[in-house]
N, C-alpha and C. Protein backbone atom coordinates (compact mmCIF):
# COMPACT_ATOMS: atom_id res chain seq x y z
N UNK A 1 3.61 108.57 -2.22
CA UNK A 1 2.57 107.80 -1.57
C UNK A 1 2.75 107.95 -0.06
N UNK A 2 1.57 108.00 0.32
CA UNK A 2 1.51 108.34 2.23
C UNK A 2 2.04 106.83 2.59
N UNK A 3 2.58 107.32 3.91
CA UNK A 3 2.78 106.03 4.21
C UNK A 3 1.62 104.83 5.32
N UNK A 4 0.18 105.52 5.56
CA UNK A 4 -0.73 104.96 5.98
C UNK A 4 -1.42 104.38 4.31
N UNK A 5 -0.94 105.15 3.13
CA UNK A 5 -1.66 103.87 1.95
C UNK A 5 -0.84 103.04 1.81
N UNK A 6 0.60 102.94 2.18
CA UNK A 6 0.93 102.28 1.65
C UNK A 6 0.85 101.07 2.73
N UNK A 7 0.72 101.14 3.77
CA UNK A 7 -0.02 100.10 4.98
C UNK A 7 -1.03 99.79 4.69
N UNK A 8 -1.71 100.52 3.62
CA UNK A 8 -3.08 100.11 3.72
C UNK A 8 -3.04 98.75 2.46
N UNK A 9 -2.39 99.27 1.45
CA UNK A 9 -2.10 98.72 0.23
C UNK A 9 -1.50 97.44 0.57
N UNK A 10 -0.99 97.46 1.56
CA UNK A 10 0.16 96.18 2.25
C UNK A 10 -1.08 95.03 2.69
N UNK A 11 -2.15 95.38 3.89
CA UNK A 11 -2.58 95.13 4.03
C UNK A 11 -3.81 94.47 3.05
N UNK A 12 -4.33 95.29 2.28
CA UNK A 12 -4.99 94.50 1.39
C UNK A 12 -4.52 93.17 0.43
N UNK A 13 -2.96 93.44 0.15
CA UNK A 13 -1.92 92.66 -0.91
C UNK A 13 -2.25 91.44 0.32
N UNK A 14 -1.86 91.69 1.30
CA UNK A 14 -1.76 90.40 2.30
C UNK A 14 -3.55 89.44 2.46
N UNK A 15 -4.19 90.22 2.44
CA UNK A 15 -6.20 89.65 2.27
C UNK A 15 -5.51 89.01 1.01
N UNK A 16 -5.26 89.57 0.41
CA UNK A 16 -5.78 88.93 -1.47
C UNK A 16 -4.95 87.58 -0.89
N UNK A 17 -3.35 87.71 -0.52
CA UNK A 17 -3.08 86.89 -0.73
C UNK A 17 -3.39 85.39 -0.24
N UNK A 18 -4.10 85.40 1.24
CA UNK A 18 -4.27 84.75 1.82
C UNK A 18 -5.65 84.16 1.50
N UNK A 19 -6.74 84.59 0.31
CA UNK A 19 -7.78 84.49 -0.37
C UNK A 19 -7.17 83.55 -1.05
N UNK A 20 -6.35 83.55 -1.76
CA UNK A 20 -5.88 83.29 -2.71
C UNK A 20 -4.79 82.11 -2.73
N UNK A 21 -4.49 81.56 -1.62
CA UNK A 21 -4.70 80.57 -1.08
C UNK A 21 -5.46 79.35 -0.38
N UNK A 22 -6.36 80.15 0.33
CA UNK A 22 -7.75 79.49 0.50
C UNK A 22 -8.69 79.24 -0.46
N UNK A 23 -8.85 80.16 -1.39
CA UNK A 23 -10.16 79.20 -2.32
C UNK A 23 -9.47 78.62 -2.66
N UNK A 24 -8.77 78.50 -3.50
CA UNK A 24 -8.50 77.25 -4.86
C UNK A 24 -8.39 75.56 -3.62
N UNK A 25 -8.02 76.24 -2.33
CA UNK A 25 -8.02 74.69 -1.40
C UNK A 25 -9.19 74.52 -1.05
N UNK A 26 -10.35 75.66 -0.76
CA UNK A 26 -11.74 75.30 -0.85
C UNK A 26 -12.24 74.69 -1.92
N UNK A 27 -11.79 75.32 -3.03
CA UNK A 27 -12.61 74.48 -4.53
C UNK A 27 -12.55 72.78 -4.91
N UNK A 28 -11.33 72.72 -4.42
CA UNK A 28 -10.97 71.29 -3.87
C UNK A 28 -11.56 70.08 -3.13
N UNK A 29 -11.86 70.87 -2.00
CA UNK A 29 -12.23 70.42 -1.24
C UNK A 29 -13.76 70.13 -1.06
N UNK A 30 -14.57 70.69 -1.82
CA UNK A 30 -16.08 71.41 -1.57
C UNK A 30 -17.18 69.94 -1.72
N UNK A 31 -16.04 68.59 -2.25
CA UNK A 31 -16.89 67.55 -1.64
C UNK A 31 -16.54 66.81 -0.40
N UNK A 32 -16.31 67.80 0.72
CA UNK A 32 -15.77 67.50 2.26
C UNK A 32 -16.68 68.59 2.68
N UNK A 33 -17.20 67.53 3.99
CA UNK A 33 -17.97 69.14 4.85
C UNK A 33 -16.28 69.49 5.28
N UNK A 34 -16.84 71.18 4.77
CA UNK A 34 -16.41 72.10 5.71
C UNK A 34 -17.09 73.10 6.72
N UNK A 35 -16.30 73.07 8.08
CA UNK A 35 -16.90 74.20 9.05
C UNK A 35 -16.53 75.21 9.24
N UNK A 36 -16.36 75.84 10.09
CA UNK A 36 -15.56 76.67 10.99
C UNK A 36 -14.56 76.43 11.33
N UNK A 37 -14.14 75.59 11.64
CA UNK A 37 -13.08 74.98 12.74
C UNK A 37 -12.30 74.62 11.29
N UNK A 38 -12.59 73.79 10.47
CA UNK A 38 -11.67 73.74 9.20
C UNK A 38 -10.88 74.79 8.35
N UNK A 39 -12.01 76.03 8.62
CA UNK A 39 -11.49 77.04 7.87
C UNK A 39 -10.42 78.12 8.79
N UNK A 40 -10.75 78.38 10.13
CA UNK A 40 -9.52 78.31 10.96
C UNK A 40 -8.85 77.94 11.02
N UNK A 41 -8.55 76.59 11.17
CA UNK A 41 -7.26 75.88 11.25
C UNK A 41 -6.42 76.53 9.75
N UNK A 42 -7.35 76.28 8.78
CA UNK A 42 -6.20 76.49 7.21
C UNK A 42 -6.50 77.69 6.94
N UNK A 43 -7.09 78.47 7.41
CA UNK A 43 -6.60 80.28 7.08
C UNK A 43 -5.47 80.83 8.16
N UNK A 44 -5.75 80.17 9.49
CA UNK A 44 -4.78 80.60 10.57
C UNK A 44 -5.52 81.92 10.93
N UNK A 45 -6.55 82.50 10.86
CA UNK A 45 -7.35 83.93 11.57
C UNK A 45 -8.69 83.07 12.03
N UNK A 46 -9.10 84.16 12.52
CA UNK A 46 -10.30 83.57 13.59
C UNK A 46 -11.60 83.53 12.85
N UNK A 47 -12.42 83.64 13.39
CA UNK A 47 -13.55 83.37 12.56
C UNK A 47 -14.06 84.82 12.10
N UNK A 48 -14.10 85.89 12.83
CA UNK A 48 -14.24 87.59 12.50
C UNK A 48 -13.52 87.74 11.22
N UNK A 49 -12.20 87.40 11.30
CA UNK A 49 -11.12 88.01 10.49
C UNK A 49 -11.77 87.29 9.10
N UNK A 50 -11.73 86.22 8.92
CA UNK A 50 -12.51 85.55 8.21
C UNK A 50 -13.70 85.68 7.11
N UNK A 51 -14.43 86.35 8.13
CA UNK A 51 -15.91 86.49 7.47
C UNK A 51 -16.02 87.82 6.79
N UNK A 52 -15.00 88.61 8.03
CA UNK A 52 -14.52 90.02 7.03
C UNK A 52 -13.87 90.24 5.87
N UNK A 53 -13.14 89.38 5.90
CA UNK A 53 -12.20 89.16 4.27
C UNK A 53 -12.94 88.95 2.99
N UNK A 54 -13.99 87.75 3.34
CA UNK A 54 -14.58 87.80 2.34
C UNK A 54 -15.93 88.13 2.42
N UNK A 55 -15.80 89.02 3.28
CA UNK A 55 -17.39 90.18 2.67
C UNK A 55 -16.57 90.99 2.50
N UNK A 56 -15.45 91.25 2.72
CA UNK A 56 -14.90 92.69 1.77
C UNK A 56 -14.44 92.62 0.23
N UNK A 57 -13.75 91.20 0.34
CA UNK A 57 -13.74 90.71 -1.31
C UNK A 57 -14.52 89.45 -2.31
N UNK A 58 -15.63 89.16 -1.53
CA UNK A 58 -16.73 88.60 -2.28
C UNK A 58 -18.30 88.95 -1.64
N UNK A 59 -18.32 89.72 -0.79
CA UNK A 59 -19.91 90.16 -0.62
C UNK A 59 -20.51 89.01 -0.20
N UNK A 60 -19.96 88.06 0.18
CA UNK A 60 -20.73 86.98 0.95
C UNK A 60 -19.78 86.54 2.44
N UNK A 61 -20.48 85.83 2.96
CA UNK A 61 -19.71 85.07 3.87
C UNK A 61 -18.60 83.94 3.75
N UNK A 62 -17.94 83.40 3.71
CA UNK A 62 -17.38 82.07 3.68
C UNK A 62 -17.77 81.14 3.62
N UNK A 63 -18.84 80.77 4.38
CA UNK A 63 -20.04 79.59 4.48
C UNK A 63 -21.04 80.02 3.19
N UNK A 64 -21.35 81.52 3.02
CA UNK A 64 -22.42 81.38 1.38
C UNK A 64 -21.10 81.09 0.54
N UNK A 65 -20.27 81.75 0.64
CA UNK A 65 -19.20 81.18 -0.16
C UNK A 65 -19.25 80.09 -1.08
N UNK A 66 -18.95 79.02 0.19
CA UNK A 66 -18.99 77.83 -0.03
C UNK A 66 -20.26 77.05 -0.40
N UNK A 67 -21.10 77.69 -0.09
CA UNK A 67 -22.56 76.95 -0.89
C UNK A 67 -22.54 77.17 -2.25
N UNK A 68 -22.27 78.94 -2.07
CA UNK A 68 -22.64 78.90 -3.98
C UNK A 68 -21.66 78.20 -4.84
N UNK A 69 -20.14 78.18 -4.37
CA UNK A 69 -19.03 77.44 -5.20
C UNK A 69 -20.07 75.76 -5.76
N UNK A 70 -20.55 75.10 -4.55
CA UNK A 70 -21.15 74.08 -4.24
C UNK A 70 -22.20 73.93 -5.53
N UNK A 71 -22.95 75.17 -5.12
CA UNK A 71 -24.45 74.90 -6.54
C UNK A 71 -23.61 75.14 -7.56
N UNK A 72 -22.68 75.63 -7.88
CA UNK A 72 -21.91 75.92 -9.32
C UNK A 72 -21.30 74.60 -9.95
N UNK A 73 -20.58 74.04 -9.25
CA UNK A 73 -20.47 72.34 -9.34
C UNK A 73 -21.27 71.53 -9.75
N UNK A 74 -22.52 71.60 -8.87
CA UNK A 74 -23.45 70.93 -9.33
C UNK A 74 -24.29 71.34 -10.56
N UNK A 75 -24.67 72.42 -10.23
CA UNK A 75 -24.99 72.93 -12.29
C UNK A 75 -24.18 72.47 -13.00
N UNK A 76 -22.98 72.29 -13.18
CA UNK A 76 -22.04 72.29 -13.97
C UNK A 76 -22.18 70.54 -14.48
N UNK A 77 -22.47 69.82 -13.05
CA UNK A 77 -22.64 68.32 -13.47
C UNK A 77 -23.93 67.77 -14.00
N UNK A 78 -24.66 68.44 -13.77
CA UNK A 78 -26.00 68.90 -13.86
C UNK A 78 -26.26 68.78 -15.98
N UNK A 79 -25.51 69.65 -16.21
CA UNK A 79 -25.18 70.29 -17.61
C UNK A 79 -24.68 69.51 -18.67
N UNK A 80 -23.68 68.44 -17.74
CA UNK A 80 -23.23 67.19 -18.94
C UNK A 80 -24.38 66.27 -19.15
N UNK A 81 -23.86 65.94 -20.56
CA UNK A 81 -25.36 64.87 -20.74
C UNK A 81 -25.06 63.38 -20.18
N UNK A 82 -26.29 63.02 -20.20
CA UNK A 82 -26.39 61.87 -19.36
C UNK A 82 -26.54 60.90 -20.11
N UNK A 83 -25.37 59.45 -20.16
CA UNK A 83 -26.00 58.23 -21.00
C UNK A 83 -26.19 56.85 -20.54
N UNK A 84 -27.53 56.90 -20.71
CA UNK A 84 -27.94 55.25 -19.87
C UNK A 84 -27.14 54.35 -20.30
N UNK A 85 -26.45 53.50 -18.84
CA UNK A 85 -25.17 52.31 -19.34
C UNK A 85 -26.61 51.13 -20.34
N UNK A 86 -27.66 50.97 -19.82
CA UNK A 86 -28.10 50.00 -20.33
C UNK A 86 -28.73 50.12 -22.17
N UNK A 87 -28.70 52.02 -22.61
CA UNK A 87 -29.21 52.20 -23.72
C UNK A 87 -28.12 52.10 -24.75
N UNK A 88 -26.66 52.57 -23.78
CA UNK A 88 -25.49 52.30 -24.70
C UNK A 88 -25.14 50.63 -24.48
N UNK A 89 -25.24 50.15 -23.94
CA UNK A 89 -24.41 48.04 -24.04
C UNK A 89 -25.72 47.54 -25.49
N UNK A 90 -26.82 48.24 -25.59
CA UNK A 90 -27.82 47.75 -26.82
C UNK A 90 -27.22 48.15 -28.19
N UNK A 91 -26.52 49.37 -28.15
CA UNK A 91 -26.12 49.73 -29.40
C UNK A 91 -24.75 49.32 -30.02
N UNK A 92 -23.39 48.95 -28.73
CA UNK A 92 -22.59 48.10 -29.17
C UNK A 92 -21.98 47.58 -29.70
């Protein structure tokens, strides 16, 4: 193996990993606004480095990111059924 793949390989291992720390604390979090300034502080890269990471490993931005995680949640709550407290205290 060259040793510019294997910098390269290094480099990508280090994106994943730092992905891979950040969502699962985004998924968490996703009933808190988040900004910019939030996602800096807890990625520790700037806002470029950022937006590049994950358009290179999710094809969106960070901010669509975080919307679609957002509508997925809500479909999801969306999806459970719903039972009126006042139709269930009648049946009892």
């Amino acid at each position: 193996m060259s040793p510019v793949l294997s910098l390269l390989d290094r480099v990508r291992a280090n994106e994943k990993q730092k992905l891979d720390e950040l969502c699962p604390w985004l998924s968490t979090h996703l009933h808190q606004p988040i900004g910019w300034s939030v996602l800096v502080q807890r990625s520790h890269m700037s806002n470029e480095e950022l937006h590049l990471l994950f358009m290179s490993h999710h094809n969106m931005s960070p901010m669509q990111w975080i919307r679609v995680q957002r509508e997925n949640l809500l479909n999801a709550a969306y999806a459970q059924p719903f039972v009126h407290l006042d139709a269930r205290s009648q049946h009892g």
